[in-house]
PDB file of N, CA and C in Angstrom:
ATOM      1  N   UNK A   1     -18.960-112.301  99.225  1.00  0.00           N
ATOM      2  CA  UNK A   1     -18.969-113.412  98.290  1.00  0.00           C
ATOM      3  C   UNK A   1     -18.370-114.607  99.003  1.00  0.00           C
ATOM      4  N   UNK A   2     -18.807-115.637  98.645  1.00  0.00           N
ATOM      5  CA  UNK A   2     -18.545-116.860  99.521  1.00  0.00           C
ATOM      6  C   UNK A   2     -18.383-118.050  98.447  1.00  0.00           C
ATOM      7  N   UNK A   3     -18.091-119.149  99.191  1.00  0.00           N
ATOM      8  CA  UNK A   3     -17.727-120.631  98.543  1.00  0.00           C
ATOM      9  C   UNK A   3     -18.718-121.360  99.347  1.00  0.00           C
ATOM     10  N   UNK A   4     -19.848-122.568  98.219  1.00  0.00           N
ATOM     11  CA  UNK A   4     -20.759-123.297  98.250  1.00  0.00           C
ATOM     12  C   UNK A   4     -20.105-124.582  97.864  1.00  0.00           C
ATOM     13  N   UNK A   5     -19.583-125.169  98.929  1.00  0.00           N
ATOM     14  CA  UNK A   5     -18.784-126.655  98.637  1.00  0.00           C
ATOM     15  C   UNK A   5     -20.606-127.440  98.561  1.00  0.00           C
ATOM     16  N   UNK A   6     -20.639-128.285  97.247  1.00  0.00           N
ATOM     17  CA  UNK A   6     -22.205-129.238  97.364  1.00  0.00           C
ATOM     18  C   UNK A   6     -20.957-130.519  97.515  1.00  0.00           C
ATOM     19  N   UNK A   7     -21.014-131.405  98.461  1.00  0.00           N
ATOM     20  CA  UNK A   7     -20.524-132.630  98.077  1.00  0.00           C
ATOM     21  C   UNK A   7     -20.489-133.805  97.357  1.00  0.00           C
ATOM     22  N   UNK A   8     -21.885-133.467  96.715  1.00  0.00           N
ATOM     23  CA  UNK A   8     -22.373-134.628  95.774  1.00  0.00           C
ATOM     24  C   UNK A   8     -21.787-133.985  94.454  1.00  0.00           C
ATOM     25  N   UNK A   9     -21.858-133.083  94.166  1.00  0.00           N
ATOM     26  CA  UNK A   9     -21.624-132.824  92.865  1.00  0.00           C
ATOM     27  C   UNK A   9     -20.690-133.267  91.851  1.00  0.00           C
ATOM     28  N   UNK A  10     -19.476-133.292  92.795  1.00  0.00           N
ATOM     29  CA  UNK A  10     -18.070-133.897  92.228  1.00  0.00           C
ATOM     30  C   UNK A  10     -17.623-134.977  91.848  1.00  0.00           C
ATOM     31  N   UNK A  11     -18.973-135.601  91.939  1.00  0.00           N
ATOM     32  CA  UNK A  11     -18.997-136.892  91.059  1.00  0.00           C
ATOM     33  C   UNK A  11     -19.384-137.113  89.593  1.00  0.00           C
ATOM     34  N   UNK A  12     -20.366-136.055  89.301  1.00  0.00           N
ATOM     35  CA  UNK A  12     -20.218-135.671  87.353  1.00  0.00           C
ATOM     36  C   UNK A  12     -19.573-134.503  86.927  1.00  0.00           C
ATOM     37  N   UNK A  13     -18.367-134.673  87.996  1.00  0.00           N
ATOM     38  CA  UNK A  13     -17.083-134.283  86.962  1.00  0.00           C
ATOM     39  C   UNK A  13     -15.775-135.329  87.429  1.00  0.00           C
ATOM     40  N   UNK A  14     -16.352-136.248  88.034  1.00  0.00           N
ATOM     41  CA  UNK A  14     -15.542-137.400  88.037  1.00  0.00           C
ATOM     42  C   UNK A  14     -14.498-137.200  89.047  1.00  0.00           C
ATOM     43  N   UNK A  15     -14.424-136.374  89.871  1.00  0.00           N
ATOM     44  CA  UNK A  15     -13.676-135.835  90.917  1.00  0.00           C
ATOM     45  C   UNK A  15     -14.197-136.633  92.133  1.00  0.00           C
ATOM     46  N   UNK A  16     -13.289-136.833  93.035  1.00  0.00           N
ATOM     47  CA  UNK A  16     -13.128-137.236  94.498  1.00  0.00           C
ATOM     48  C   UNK A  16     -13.767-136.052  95.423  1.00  0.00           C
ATOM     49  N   UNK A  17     -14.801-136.231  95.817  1.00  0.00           N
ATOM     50  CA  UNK A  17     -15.517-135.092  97.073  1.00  0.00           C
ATOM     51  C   UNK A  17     -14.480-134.606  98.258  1.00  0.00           C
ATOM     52  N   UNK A  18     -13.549-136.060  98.634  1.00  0.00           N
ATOM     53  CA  UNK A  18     -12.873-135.748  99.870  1.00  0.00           C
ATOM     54  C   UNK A  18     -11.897-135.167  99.342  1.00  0.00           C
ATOM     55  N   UNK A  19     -10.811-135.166  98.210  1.00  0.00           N
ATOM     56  CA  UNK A  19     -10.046-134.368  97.891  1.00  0.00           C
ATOM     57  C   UNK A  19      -9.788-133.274  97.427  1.00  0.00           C
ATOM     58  N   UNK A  20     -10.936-132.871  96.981  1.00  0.00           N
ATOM     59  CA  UNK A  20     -11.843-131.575  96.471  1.00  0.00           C
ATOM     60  C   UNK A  20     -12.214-130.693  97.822  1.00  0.00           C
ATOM     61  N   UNK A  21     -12.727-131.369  98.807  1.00  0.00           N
ATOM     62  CA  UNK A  21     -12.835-130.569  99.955  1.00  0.00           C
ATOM     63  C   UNK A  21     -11.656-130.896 100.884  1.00  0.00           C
ATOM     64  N   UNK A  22     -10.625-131.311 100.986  1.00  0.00           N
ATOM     65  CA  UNK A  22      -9.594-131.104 101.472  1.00  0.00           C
ATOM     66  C   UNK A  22      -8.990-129.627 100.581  1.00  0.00           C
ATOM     67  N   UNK A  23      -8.575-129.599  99.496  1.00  0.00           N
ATOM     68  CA  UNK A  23      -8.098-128.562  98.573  1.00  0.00           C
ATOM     69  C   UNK A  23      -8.571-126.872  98.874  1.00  0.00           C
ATOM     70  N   UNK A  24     -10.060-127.228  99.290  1.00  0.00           N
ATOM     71  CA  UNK A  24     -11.167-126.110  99.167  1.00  0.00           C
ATOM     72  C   UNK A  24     -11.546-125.947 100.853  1.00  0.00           C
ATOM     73  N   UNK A  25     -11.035-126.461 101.250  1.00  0.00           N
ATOM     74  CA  UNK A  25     -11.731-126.586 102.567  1.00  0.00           C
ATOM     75  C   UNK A  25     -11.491-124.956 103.510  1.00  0.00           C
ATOM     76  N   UNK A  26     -10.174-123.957 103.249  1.00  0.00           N
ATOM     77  CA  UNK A  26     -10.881-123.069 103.732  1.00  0.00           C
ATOM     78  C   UNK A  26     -11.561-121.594 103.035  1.00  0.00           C
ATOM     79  N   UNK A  27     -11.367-122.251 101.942  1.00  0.00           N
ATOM     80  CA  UNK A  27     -12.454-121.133 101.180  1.00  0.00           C
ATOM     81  C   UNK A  27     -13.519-121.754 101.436  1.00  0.00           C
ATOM     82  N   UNK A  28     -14.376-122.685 101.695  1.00  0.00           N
ATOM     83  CA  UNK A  28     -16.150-123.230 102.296  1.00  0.00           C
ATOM     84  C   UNK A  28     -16.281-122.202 103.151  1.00  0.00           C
ATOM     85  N   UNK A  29     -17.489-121.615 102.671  1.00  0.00           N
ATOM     86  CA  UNK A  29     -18.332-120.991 103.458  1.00  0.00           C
ATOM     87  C   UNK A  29     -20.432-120.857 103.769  1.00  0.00           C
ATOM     88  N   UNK A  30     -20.016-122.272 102.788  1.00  0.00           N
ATOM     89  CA  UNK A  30     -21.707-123.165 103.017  1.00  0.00           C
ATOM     90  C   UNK A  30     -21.686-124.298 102.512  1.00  0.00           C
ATOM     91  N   UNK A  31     -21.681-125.292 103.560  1.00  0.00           N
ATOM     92  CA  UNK A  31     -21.379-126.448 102.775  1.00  0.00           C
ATOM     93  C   UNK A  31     -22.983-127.493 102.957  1.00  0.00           C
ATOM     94  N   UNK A  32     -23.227-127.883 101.409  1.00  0.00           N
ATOM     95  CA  UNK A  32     -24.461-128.737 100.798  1.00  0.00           C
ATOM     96  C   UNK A  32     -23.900-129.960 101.267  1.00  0.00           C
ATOM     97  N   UNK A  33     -25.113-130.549 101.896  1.00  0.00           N
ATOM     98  CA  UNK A  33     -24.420-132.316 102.348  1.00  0.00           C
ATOM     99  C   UNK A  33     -25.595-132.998 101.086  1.00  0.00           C
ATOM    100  N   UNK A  34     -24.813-134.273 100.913  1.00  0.00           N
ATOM    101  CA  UNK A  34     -25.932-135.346 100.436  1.00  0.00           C
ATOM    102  C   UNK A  34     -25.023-136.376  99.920  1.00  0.00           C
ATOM    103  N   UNK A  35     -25.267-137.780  99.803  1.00  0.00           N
ATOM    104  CA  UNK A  35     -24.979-139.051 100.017  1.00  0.00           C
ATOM    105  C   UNK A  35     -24.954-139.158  98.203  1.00  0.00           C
ATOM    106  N   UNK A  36     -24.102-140.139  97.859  1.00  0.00           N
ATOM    107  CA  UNK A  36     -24.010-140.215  96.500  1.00  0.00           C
ATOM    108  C   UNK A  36     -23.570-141.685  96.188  1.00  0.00           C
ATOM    109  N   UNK A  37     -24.380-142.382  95.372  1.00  0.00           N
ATOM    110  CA  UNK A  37     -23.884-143.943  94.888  1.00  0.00           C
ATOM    111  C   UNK A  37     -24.557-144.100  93.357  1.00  0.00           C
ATOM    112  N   UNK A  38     -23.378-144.323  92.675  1.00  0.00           N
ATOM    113  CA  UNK A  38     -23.769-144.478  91.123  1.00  0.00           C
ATOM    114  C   UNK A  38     -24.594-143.276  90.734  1.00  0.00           C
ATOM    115  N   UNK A  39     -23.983-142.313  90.942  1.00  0.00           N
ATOM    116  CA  UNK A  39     -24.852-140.849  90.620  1.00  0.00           C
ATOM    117  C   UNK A  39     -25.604-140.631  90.853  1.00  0.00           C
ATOM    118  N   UNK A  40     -26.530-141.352  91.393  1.00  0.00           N
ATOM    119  CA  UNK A  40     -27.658-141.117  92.473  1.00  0.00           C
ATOM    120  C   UNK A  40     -27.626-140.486  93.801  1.00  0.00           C
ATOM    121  N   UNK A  41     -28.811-139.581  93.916  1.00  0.00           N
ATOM    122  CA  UNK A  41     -28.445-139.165  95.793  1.00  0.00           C
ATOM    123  C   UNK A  41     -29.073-140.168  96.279  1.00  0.00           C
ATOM    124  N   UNK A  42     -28.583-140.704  97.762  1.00  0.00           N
ATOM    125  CA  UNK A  42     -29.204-141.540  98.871  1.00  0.00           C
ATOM    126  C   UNK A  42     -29.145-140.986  99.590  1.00  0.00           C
ATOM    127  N   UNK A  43     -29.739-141.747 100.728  1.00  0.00           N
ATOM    128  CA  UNK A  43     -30.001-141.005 101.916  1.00  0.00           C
ATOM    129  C   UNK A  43     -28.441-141.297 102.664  1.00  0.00           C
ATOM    130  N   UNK A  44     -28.039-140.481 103.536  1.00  0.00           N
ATOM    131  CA  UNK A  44     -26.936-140.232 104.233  1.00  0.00           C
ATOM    132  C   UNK A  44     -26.208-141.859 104.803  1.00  0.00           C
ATOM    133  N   UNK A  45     -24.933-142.087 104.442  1.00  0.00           N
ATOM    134  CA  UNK A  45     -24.711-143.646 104.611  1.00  0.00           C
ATOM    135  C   UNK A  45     -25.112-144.642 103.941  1.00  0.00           C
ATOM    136  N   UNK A  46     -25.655-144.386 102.976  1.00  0.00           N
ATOM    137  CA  UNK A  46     -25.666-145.511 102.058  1.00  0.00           C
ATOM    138  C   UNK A  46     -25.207-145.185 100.368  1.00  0.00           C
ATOM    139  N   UNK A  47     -24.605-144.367 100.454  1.00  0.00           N
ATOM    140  CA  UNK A  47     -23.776-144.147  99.236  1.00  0.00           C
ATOM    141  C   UNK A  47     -21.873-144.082  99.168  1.00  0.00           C
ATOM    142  N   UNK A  48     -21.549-143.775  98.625  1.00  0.00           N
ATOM    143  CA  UNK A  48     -20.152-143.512  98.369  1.00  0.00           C
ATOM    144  C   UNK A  48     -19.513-142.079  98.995  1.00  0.00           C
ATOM    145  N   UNK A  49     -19.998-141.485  99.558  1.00  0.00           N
ATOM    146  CA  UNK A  49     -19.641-139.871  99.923  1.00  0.00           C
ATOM    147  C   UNK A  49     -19.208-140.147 101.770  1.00  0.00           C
ATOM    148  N   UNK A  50     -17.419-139.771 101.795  1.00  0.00           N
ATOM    149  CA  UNK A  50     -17.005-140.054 102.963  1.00  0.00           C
ATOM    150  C   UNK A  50     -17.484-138.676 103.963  1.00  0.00           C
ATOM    151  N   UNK A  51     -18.615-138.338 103.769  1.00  0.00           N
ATOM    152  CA  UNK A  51     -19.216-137.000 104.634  1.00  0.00           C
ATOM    153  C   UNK A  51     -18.655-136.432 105.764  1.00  0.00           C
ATOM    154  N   UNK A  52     -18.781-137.784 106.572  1.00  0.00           N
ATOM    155  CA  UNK A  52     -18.486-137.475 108.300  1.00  0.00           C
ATOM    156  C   UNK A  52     -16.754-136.759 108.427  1.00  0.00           C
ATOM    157  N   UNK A  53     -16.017-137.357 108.043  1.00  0.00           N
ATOM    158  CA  UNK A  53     -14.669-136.017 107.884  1.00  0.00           C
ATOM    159  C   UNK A  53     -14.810-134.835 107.883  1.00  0.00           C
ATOM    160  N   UNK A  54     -15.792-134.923 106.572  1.00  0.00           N
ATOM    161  CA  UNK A  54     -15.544-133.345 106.087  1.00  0.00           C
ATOM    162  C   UNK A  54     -16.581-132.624 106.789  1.00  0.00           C
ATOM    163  N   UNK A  55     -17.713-133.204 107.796  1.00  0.00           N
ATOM    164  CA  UNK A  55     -18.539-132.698 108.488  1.00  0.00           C
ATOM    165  C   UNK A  55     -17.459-131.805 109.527  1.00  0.00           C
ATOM    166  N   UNK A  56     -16.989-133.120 110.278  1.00  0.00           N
ATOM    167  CA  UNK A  56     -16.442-133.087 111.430  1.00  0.00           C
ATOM    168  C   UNK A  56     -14.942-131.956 111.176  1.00  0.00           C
ATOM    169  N   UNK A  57     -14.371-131.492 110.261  1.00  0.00           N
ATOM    170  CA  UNK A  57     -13.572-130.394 109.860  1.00  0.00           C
ATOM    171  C   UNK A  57     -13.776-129.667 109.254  1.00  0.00           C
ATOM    172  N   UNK A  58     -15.345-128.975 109.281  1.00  0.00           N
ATOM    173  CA  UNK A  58     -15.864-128.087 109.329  1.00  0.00           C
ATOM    174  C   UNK A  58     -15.689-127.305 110.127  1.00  0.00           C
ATOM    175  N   UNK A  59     -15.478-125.681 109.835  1.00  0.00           N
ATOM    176  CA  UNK A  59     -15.539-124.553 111.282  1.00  0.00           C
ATOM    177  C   UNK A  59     -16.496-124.677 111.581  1.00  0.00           C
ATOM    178  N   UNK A  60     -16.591-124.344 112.902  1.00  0.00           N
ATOM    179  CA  UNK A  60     -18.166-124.129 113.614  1.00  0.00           C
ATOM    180  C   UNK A  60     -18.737-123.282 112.834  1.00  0.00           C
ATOM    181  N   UNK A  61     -18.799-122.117 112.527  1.00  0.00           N
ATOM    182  CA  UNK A  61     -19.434-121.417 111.576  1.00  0.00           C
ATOM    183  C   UNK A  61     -19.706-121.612 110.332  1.00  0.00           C
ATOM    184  N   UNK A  62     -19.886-122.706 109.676  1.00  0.00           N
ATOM    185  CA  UNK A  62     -20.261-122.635 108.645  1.00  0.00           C
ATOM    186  C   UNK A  62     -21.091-123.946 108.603  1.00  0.00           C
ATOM    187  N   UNK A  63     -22.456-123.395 107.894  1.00  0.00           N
ATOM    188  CA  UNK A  63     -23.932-123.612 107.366  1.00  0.00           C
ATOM    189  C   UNK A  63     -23.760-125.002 107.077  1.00  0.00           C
ATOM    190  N   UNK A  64     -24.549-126.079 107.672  1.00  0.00           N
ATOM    191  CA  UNK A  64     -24.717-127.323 106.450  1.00  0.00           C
ATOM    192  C   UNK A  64     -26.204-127.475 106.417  1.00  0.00           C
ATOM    193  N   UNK A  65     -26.232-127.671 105.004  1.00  0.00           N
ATOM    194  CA  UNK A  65     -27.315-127.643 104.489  1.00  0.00           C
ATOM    195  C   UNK A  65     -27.711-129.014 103.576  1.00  0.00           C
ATOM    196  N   UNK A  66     -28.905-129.946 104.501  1.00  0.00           N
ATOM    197  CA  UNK A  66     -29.290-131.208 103.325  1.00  0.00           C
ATOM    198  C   UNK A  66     -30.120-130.627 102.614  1.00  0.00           C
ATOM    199  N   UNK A  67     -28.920-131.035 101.084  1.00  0.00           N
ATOM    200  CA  UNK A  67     -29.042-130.239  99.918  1.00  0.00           C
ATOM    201  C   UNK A  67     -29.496-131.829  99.078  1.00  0.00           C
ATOM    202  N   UNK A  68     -30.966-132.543  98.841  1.00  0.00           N
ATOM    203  CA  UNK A  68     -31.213-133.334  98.599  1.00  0.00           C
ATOM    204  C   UNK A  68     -32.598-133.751  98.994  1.00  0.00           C
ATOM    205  N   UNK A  69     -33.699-135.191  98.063  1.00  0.00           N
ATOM    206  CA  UNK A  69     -34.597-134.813  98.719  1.00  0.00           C
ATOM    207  C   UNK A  69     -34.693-135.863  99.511  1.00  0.00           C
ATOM    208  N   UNK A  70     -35.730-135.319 100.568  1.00  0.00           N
ATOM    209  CA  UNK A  70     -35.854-136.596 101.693  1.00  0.00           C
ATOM    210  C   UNK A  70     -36.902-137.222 102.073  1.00  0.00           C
ATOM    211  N   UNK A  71     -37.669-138.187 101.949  1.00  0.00           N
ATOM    212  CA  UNK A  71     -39.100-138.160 102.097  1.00  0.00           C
ATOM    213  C   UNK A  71     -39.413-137.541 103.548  1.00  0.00           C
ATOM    214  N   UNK A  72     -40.666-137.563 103.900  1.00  0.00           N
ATOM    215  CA  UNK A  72     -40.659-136.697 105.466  1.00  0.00           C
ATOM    216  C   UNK A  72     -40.452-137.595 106.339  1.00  0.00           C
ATOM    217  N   UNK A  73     -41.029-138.726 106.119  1.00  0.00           N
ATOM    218  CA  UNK A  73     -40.420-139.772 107.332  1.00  0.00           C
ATOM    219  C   UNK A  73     -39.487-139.914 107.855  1.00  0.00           C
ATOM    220  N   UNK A  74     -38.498-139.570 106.888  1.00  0.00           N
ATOM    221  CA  UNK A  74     -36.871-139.648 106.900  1.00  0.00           C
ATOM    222  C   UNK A  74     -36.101-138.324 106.874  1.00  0.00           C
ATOM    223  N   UNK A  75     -37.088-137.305 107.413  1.00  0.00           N
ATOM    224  CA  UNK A  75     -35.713-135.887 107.554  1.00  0.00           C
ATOM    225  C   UNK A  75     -35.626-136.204 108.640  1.00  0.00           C
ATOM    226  N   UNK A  76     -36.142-136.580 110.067  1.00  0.00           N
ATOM    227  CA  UNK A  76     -35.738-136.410 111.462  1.00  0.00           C
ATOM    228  C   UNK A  76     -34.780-137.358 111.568  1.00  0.00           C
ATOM    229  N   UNK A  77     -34.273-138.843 111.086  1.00  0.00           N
ATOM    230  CA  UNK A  77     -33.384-139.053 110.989  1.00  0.00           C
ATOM    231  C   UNK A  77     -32.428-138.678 110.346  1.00  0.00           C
ATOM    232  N   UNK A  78     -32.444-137.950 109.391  1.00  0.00           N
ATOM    233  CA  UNK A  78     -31.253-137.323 108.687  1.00  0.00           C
ATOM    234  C   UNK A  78     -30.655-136.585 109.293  1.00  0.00           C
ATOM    235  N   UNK A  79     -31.208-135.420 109.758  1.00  0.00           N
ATOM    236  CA  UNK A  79     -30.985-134.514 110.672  1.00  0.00           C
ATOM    237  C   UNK A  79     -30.109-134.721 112.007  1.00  0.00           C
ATOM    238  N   UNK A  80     -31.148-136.018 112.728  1.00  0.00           N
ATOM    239  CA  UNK A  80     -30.148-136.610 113.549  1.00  0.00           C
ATOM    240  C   UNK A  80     -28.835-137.383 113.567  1.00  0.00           C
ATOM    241  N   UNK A  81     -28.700-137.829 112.259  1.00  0.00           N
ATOM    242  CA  UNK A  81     -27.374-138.598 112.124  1.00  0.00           C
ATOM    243  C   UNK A  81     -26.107-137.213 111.697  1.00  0.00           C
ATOM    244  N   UNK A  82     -26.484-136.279 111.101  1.00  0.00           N
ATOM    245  CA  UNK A  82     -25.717-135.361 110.852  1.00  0.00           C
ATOM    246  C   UNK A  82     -25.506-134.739 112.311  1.00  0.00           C
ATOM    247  N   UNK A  83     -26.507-134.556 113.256  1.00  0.00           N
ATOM    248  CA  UNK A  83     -26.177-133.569 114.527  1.00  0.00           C
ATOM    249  C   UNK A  83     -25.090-134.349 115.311  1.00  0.00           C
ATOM    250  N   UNK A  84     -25.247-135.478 114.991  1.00  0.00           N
ATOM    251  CA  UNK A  84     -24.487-136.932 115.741  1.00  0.00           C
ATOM    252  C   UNK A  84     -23.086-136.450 115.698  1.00  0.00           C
ATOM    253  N   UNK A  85     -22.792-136.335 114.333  1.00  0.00           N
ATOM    254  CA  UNK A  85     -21.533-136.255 113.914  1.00  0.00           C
ATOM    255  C   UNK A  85     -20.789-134.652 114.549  1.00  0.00           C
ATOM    256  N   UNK A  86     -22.135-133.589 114.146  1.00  0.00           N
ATOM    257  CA  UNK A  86     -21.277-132.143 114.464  1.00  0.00           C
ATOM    258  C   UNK A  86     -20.980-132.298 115.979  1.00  0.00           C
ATOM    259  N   UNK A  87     -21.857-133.227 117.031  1.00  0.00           N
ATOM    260  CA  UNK A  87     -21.619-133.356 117.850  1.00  0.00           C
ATOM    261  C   UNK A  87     -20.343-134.195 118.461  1.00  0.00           C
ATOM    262  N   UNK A  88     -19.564-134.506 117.561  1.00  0.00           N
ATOM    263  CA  UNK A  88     -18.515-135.060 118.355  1.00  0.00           C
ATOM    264  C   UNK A  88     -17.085-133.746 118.151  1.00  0.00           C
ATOM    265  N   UNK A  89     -17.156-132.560 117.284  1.00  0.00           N
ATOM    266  CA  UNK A  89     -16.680-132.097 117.275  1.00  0.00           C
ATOM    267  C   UNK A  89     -16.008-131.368 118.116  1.00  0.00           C
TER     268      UNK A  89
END
């Protein structure tokens, strides 16, 4: 049994994502990425969701998953801006 941190979610319950995954951070054991502004998902960086932290203090072992939709034009950049980040780890 495992822990599914979604980062967007914690915004309709009015909760802070980064302090929520600071709290939770080592029970995560799959963590959902996606960008959030005015309850809306966006695409990665243009919402309110401080991601790259909680990317970047992530264990190596554990799953991220864009949990959101993306048109197709725009998964290979998504993809790449997230590898960006695991890559400075």
């Amino acid at each position: 049994i495992g822990y599914t941190y979604d980062a967007g979610n914690w915004y309709w319950v009015d909760e802070n994502p980064s302090v929520a995954f600071k709290k939770l951070k080592n029970q995560i054991t799959n963590y959902h990425l996606k960008d959030i502004k005015d309850k809306e998902t966006v695409m990665l960086g243009e919402g309110d969701t401080d991601w790259q932290p909680m990317v970047l203090s992530l264990l190596d072992n554990i799953p991220i998953f864009l949990e959101y939709g993306i048109p197709d034009e725009q998964i290979k950049h998504e993809v790449e801006l997230v590898n960006s980040v695991i890559n400075k780890r």
